[in-house]
Protein backbone atom coordinates (compact mmCIF):
# COMPACT_ATOMS: atom_id res chain seq x y z
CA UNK A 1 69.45 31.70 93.37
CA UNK A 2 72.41 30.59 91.91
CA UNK A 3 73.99 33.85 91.94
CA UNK A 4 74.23 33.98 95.87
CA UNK A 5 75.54 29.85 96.66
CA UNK A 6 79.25 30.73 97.01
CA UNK A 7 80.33 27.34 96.92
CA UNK A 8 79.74 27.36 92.75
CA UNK A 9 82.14 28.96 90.81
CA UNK A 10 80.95 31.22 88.12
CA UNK A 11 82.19 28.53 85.42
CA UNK A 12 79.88 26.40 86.60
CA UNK A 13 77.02 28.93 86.42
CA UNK A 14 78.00 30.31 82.98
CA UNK A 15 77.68 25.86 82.02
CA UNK A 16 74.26 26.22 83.10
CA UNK A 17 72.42 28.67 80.82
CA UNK A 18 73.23 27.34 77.36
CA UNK A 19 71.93 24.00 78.78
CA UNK A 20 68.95 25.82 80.45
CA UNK A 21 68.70 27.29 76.92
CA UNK A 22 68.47 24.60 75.13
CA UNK A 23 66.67 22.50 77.38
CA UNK A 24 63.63 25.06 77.51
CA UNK A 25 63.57 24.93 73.56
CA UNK A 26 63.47 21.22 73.11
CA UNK A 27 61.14 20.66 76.13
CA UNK A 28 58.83 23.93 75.53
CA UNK A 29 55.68 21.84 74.55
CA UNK A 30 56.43 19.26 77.66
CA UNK A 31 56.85 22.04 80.45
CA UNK A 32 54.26 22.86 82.70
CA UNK A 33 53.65 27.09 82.46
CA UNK A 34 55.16 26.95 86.37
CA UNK A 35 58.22 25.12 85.33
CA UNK A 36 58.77 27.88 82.51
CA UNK A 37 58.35 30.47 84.82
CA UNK A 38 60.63 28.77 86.93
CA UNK A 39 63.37 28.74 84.32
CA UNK A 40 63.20 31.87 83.65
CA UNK A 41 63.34 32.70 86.73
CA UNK A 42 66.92 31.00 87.15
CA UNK A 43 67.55 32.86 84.33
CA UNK A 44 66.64 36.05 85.26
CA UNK A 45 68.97 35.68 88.81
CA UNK A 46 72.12 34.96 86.52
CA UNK A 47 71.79 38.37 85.11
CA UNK A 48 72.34 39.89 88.25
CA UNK A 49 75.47 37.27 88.63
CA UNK A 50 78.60 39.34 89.99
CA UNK A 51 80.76 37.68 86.64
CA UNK A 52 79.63 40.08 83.68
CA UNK A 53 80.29 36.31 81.49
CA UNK A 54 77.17 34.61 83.49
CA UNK A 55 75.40 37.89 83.29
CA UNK A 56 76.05 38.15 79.66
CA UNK A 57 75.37 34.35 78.88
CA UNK A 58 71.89 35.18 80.96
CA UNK A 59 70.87 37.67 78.30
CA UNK A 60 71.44 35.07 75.77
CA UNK A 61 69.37 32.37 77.54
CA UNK A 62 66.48 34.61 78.49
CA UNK A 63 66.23 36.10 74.94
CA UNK A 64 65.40 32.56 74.07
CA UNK A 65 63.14 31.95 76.63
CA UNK A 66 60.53 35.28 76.31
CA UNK A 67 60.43 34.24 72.70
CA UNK A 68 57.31 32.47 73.43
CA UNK A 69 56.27 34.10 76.60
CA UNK A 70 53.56 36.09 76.14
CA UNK A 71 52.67 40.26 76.36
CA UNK A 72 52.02 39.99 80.16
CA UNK A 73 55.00 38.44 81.09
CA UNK A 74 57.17 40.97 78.93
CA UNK A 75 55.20 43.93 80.60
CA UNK A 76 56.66 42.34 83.72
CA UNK A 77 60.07 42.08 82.96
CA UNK A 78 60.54 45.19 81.22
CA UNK A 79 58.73 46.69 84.64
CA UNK A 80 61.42 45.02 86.75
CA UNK A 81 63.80 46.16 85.03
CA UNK A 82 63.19 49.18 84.18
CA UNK A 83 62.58 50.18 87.62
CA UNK A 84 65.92 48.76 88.59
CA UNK A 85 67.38 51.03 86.44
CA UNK A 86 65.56 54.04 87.58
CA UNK A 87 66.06 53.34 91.20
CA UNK A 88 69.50 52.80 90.76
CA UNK A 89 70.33 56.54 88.97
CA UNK A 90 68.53 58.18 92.02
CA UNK A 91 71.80 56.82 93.82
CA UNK A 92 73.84 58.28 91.72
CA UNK A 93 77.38 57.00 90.27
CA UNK A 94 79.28 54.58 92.34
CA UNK A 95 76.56 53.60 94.57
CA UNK A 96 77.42 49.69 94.29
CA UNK A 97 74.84 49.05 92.15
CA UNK A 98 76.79 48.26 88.88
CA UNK A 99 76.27 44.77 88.18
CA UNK A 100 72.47 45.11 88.96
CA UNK A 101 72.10 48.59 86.32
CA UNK A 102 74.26 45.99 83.86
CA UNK A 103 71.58 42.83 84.63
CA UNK A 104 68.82 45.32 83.98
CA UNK A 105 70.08 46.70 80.94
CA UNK A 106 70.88 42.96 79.30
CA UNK A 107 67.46 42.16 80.23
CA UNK A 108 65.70 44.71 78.56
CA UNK A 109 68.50 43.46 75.41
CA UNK A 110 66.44 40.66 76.27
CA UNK A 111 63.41 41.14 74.76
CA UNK A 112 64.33 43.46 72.45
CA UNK A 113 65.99 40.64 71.21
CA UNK A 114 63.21 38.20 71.25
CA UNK A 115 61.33 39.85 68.59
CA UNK A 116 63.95 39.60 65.67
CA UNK A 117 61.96 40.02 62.76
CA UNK A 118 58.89 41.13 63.87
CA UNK A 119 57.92 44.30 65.86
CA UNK A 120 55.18 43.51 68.38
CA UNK A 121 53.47 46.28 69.74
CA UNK A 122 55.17 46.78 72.99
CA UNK A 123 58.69 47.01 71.07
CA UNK A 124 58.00 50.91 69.85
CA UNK A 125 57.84 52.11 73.30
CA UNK A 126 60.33 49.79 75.04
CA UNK A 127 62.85 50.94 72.43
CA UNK A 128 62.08 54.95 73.38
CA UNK A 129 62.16 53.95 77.23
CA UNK A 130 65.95 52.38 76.88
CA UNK A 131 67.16 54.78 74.23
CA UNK A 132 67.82 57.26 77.68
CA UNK A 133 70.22 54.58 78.70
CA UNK A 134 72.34 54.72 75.93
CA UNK A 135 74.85 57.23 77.44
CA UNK A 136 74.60 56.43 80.76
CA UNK A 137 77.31 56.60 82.97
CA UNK A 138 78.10 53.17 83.26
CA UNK A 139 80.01 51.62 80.17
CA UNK A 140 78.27 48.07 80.92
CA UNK A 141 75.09 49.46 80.78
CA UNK A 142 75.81 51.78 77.83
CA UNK A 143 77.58 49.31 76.43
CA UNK A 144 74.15 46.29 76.73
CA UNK A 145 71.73 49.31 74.99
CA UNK A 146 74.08 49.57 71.80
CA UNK A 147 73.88 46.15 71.36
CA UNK A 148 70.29 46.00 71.66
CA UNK A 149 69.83 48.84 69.26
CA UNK A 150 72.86 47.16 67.03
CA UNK A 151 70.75 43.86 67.36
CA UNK A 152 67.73 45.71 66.52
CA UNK A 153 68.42 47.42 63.11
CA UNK A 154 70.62 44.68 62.17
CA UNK A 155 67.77 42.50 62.33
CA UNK A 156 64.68 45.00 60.98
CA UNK A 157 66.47 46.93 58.38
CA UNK A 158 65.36 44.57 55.46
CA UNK A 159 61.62 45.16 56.08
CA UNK A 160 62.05 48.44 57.60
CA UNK A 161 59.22 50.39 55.28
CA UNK A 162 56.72 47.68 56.73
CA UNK A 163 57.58 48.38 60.20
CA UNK A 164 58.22 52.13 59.83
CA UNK A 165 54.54 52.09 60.29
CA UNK A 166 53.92 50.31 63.45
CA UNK A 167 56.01 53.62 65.23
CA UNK A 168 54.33 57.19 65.82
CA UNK A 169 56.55 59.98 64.50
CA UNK A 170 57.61 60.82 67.68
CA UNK A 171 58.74 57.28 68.76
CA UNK A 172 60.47 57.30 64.87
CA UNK A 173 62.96 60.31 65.92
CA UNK A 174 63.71 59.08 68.83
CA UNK A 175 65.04 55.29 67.76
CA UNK A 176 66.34 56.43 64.36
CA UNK A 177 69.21 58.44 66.36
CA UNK A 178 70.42 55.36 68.30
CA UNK A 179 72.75 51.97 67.02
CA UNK A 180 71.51 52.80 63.19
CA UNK A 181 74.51 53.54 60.84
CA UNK A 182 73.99 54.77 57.73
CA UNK A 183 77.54 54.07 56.96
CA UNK A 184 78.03 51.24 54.22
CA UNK A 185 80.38 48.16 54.23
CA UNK A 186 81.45 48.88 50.63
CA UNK A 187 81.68 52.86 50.52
């Protein structure tokens, strides 16, 4: 939507998401369900904005907004995106599809995101699904699945024995590999 009108510069786009932002969390209560769809909607365009700021910004914004969407609409948006991602490394490298593999990947940040201290139980499996993404060819992509992993232990390791137990063993492995350092600050 906003993405495609040439006549706004991205300045003007990257302007709109904080508001959008904070406009969905003061008016969450007042908003229709269509109107919040409709937001996130908006949202969800920006991330596939050709400026990696607005796409970036987008990530922010729609980690704010699936906060309170519920287990449906995640399924969705981890769908879309996911399949973005998949479609796009049948192309192959260099197949103009950068921004888009980028947009996907900060969307599935997204949500991983919008469970902070808590680990619902479509996290586990997200988090094995993107951990194949983390050395991916493109840096921008590589770069959004760090972050989410970063974002991830930096926000479970205080409670980790508690939700050590919500993973199977095999899903354990697998996420205890990525964005986890077991390097101290004061070693």
């Amino acid at each position: 939507m906003l993405a495609n009108a040439p006549d706004i510069t991205w300045h003007s786009r990257a302007v709109l998401l904080p508001f959008v932002q904070i406009f969905s969390y003061n008016h969450t209560f007042v908003l229709a369900p269509s109107q919040a769809v409709a937001l996130q909607e908006v949202v969800v365009n920006c991330l596939f904005d050709p400026s990696t700021e607005v796409r970036e910004l987008a990530c922010s914004a729609l980690t704010s907004l699936v906060m309170t969407a519920d287990e449906a609409a995640h399924d969705d948006l981890k769908n879309r995106f996911l399949a973005m991602l998949c479609k796009r490394d049948k192309r192959g490298k260099g197949s103009g599809q950068d921004a888009s593999a980028h947009g996907s990947a900060l969307g599935l940040s997204a949500l991983v995101q919008s469970a902070p201290y808590s680990v619902p139980q479509w996290l586990p499996k997200l988090l094995v699904e993107i951990s194949v993404y983390e050395n991916d060819y493109n840096s921008l992509v590589r770069q959004a699945i760090k972050n989410a992993f970063s974002s991830f232990w930096r926000t479970h390791l205080d409670m980790w024995p508690l939700f050590e137990k919500q993973f199977d063993s095999t899903q354990l492995s697998t996420i205890k590999q990525f964005g986890h350092s077991t390097s101290s600050y004061y070693l």
